[in-house]
C-alpha atoms as a PDB file:
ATOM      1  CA  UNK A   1      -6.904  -3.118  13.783  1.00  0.00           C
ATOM      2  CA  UNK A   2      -6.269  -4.665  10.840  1.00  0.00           C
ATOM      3  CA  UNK A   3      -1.962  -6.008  10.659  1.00  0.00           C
ATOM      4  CA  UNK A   4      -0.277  -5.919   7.072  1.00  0.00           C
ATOM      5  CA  UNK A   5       3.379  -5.742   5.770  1.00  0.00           C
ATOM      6  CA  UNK A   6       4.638  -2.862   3.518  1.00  0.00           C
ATOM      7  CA  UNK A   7       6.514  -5.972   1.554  1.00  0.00           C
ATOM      8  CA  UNK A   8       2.834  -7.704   0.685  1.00  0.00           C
ATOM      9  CA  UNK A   9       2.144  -7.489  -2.844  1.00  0.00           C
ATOM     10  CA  UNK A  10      -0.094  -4.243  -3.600  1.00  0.00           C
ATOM     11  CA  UNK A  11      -2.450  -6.482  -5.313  1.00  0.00           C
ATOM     12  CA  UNK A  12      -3.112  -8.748  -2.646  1.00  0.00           C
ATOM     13  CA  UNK A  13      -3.083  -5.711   0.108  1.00  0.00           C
ATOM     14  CA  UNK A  14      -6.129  -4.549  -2.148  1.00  0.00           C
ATOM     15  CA  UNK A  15      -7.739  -8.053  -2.628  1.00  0.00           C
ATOM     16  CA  UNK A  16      -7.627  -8.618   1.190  1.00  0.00           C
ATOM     17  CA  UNK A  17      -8.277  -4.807   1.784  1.00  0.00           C
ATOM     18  CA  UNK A  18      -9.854  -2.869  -0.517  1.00  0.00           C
ATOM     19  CA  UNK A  19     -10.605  -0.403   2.264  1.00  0.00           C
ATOM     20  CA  UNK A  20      -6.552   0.458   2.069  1.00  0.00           C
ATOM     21  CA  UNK A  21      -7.411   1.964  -1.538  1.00  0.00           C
ATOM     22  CA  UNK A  22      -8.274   5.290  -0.528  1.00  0.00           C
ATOM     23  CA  UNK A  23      -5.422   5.436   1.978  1.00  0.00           C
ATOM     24  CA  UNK A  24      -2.858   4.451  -1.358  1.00  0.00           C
ATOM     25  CA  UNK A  25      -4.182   7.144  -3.298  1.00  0.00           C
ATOM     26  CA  UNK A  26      -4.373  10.107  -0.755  1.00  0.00           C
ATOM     27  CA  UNK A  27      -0.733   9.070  -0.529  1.00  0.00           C
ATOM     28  CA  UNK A  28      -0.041   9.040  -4.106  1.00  0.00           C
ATOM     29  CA  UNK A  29      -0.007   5.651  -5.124  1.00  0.00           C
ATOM     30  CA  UNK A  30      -2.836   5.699  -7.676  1.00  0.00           C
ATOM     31  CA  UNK A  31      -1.811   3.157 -10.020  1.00  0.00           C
ATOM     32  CA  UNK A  32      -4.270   0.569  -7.732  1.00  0.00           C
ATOM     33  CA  UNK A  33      -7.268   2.456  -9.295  1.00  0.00           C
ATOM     34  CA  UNK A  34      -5.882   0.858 -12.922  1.00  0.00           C
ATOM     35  CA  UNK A  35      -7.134  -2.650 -13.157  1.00  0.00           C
ATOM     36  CA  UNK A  36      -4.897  -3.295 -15.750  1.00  0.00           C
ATOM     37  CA  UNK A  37      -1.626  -1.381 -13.477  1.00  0.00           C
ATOM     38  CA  UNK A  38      -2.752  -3.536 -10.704  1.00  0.00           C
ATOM     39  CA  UNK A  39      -2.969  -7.224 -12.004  1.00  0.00           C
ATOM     40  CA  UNK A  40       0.697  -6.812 -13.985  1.00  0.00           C
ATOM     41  CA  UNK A  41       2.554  -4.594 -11.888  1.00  0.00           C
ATOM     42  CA  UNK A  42       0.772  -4.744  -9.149  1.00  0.00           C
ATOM     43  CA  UNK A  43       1.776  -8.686  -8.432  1.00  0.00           C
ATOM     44  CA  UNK A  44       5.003  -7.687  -7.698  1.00  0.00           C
ATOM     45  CA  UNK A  45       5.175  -4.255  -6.397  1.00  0.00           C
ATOM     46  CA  UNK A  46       5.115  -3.698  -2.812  1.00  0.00           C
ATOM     47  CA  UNK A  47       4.240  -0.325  -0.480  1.00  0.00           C
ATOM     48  CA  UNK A  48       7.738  -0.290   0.936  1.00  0.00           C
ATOM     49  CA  UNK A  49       8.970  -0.513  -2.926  1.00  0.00           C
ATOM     50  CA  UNK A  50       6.121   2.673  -3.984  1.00  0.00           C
ATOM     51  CA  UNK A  51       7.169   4.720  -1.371  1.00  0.00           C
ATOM     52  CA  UNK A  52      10.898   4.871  -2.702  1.00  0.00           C
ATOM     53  CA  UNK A  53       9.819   5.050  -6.092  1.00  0.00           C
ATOM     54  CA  UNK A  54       7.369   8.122  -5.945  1.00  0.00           C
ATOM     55  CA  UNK A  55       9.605   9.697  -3.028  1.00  0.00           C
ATOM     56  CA  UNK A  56       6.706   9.204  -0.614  1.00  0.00           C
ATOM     57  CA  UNK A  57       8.078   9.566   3.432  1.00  0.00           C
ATOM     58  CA  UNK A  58       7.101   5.823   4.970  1.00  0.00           C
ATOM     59  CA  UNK A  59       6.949   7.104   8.042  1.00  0.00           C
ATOM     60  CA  UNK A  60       4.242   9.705   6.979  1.00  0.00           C
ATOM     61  CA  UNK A  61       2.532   6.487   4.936  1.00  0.00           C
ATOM     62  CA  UNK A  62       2.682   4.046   7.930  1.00  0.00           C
ATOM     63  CA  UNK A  63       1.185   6.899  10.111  1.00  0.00           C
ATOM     64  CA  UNK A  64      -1.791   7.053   7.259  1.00  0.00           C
ATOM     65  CA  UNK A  65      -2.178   4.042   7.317  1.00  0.00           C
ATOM     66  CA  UNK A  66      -2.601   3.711  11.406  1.00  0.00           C
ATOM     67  CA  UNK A  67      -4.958   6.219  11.097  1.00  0.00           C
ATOM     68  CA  UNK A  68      -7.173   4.461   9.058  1.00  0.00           C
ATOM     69  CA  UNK A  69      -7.200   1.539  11.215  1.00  0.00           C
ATOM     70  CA  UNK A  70      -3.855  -0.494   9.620  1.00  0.00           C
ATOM     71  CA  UNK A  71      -1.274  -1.853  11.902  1.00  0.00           C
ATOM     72  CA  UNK A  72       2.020  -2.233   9.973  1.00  0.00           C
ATOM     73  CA  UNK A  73       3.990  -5.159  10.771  1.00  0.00           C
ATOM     74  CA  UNK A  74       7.701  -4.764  11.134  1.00  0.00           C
ATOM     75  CA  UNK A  75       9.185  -7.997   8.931  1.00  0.00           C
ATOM     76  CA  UNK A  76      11.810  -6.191   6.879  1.00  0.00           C
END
């Protein structure tokens, strides 16, 4: 299993994981399929800061993530 932060830059979650990409989306993060979105906003925006932005449950996103093989780490 495969440990990351929900405060780790999206850009480098999907540069160390691209395998967390379909996770993001099914989720409704989708702005890490834009290039462009990704390497400007992307640098700076964090899952824990997409979930409160698009009203996503991070419970619901942490258990998505487990499920596809991601071990959150608690470092809030």
């Amino acid at each position: 299993m495969t440990t990351i932060s929900l405060n780790t830059p999206v850009r480098d979650l999907v540069l160390a994981q691209p395998a967390i990409v379909p996770v993001m989306v099914a989720m409704g993060l989708d702005g890490v399929t834009d290039p462009a979105l990704l390497n400007t906003v992307g640098r700076f925006m964090t899952l824990a800061k997409g979930t409160r932005m698009k009203h996503i449950d991070q419970d619901t996103l942490v258990a998505a993530l487990a499920a596809a093989g991601f071990e959150v780490r608690e470092d809030d």
